[in-house]
C-alpha atoms as a PDB file:
ATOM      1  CA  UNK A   1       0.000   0.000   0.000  1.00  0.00           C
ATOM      2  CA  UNK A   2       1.249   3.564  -1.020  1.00  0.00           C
ATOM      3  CA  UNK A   3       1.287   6.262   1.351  1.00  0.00           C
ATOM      4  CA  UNK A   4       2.225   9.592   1.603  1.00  0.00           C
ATOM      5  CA  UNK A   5       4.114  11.444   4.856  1.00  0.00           C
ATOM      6  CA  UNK A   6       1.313  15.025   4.307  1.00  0.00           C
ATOM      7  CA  UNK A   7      -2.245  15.156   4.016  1.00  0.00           C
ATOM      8  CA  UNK A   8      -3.814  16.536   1.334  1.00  0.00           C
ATOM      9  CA  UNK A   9      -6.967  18.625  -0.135  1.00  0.00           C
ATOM     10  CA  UNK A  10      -8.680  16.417  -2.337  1.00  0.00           C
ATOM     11  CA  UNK A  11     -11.052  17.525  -5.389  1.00  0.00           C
ATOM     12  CA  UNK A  12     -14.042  15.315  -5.800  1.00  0.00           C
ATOM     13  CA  UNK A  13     -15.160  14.993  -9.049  1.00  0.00           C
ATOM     14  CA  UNK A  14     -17.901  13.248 -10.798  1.00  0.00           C
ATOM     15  CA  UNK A  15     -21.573  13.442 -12.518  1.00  0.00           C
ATOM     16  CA  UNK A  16     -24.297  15.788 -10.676  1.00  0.00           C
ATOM     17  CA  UNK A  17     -26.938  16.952 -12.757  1.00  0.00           C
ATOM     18  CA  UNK A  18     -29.405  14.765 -14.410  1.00  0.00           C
ATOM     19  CA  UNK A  19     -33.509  14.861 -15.830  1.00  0.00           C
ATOM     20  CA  UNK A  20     -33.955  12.523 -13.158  1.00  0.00           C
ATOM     21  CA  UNK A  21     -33.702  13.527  -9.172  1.00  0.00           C
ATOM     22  CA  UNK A  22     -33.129   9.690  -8.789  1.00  0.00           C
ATOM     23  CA  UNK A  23     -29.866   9.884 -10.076  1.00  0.00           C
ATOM     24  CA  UNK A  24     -28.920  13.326  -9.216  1.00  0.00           C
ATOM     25  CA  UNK A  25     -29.472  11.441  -5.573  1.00  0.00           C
ATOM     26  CA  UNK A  26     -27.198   8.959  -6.547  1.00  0.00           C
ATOM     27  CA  UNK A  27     -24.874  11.013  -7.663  1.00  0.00           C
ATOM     28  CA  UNK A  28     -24.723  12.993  -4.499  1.00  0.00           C
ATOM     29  CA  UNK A  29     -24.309   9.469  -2.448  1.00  0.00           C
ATOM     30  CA  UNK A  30     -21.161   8.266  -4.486  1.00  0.00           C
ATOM     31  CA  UNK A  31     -19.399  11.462  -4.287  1.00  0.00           C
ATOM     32  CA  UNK A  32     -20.275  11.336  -1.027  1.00  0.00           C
ATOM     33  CA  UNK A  33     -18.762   8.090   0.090  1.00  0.00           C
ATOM     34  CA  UNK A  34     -15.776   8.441  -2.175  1.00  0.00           C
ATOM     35  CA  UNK A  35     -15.272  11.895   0.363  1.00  0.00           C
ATOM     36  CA  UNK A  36     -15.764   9.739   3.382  1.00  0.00           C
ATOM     37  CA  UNK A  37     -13.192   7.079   2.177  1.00  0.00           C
ATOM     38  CA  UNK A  38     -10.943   9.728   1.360  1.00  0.00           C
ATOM     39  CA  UNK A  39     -10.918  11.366   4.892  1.00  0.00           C
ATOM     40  CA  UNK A  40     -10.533   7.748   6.393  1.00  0.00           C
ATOM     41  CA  UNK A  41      -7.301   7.657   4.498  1.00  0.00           C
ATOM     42  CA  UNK A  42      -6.068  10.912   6.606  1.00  0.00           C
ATOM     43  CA  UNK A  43      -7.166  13.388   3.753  1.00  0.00           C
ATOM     44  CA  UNK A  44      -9.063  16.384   3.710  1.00  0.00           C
ATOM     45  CA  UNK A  45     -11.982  16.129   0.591  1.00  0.00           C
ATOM     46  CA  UNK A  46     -13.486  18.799  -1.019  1.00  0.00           C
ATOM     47  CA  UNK A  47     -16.961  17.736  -2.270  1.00  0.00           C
ATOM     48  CA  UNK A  48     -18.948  20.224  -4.325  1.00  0.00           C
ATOM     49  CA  UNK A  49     -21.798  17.653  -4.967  1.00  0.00           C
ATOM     50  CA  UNK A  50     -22.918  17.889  -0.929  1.00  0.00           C
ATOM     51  CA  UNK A  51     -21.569  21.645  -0.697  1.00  0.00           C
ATOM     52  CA  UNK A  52     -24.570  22.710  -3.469  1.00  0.00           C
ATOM     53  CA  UNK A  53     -26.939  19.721  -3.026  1.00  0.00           C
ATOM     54  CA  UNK A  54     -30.330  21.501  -3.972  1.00  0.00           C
ATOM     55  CA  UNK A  55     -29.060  24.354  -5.336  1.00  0.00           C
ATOM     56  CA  UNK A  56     -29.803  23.543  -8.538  1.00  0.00           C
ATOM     57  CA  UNK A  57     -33.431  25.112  -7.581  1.00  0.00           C
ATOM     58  CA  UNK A  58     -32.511  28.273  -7.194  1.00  0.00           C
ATOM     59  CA  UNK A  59     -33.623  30.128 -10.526  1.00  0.00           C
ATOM     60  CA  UNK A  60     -30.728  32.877  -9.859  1.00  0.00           C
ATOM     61  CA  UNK A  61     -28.221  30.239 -10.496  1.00  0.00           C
ATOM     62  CA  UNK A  62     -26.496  29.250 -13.788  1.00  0.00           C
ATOM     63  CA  UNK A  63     -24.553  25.998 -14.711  1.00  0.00           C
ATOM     64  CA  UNK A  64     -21.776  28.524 -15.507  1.00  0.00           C
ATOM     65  CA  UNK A  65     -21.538  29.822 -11.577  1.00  0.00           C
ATOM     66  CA  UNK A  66     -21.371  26.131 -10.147  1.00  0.00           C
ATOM     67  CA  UNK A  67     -18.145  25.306 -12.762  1.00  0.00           C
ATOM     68  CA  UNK A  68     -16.858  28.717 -12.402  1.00  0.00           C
ATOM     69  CA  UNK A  69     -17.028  28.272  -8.162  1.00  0.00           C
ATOM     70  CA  UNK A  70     -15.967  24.304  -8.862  1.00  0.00           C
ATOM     71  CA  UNK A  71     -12.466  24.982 -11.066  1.00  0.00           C
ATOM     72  CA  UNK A  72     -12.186  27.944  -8.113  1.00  0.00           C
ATOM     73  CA  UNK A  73     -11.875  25.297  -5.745  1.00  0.00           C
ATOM     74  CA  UNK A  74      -9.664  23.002  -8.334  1.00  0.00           C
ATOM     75  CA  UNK A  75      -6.775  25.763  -7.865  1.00  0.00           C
ATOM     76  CA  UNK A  76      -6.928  25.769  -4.201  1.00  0.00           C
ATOM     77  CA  UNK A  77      -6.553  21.543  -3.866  1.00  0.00           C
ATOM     78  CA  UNK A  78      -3.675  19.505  -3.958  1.00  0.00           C
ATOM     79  CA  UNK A  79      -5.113  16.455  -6.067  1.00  0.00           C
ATOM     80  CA  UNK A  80      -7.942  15.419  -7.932  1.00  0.00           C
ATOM     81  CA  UNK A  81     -10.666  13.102  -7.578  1.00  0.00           C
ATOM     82  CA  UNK A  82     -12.299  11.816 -10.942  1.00  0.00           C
ATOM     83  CA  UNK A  83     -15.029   9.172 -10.182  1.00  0.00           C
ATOM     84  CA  UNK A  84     -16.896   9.272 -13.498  1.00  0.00           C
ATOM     85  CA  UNK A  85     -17.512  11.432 -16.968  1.00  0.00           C
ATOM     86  CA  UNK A  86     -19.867  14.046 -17.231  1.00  0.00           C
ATOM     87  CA  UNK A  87     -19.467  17.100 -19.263  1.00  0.00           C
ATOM     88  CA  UNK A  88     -18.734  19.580 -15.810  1.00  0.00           C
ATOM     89  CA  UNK A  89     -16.555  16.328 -14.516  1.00  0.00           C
ATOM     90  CA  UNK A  90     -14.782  16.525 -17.703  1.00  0.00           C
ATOM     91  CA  UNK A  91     -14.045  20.140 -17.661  1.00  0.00           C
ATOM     92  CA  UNK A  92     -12.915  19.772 -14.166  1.00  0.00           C
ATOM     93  CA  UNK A  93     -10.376  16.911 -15.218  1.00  0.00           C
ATOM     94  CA  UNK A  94      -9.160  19.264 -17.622  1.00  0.00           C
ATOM     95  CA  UNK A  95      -8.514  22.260 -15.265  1.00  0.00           C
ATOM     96  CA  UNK A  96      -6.501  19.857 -12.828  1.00  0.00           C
ATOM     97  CA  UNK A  97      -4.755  18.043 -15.695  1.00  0.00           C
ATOM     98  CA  UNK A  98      -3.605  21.682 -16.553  1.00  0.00           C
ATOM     99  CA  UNK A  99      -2.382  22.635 -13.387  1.00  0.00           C
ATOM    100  CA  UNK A 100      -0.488  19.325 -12.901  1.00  0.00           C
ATOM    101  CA  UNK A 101      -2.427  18.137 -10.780  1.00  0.00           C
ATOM    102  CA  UNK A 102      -1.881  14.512  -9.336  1.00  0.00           C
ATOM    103  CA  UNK A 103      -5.264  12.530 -10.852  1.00  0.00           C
ATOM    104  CA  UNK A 104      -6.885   9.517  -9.390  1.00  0.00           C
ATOM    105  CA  UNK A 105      -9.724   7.628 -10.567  1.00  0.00           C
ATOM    106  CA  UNK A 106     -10.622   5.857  -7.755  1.00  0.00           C
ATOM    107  CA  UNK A 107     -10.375   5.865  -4.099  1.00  0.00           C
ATOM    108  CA  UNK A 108      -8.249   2.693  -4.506  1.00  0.00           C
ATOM    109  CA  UNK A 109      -5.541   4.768  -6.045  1.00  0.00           C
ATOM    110  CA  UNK A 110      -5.080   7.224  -3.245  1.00  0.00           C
ATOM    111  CA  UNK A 111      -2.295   6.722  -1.067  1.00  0.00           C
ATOM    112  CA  UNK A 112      -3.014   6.463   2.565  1.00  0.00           C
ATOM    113  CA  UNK A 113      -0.940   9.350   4.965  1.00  0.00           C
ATOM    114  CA  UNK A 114       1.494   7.508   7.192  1.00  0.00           C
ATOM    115  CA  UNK A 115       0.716   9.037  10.134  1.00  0.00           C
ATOM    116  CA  UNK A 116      -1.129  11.604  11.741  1.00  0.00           C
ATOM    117  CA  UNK A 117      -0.307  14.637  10.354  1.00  0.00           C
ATOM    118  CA  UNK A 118      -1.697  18.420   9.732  1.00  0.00           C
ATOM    119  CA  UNK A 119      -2.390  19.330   6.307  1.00  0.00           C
ATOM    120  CA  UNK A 120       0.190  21.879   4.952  1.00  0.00           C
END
């Protein structure tokens, strides 16, 4: 097993929106437990999909704002999340790709910290 001696912030990436508020559920839940899993690892996630759940509602919103606030957040993480396509996902990959970002694309693939550390 891989590990690494500092925490890091993790981006959480993956599919939202959907027709269906089945799926958009669903969607929520995975990102969800991929952030859990990645905090039991000694991490610190970042997970826009519980940060905005329902905001979707609000008329005075635009798809632009939520990936304008989401590649916001890219710049301020340390690696990169990417649990499944979706157009926003993709645009996200390719905002972390272009920072050099460190990309995993599952929760498999991130290294564990060593020990119990501060993030830094």
């Amino acid at each position: 097993m891989r590990t690494v001696e500092q925490a890091k912030y993790i981006y959480i990436s993956g599919p939202y929106s959907s027709d269906r508020p089945e799926e958009v559920f669903l969607n929520v839940r995975r990102a969800e437990e991929a952030a859990k899993a990645v905090l039991l690892k000694g991490h610190v996630p970042f997970c826009p999909h519980t940060m905005t759940c329902g905001w979707e509602t609000d008329h005075r919103l635009r798809y632009e704002d939520f990936l304008r606030m989401d590649l916001a957040w890219i710049a301020r993480c340390d690696w990169f999340l990417y649990l499944r396509p979706s157009p926003g996902a993709d645009q996200e990959l390719a905002k972390a790709r272009a920072r050099g970002m460190a990309v995993f694309d599952s929760v498999d693939e991130v290294p564990e910290v060593a020990v119990s550390t501060t993030v830094g």
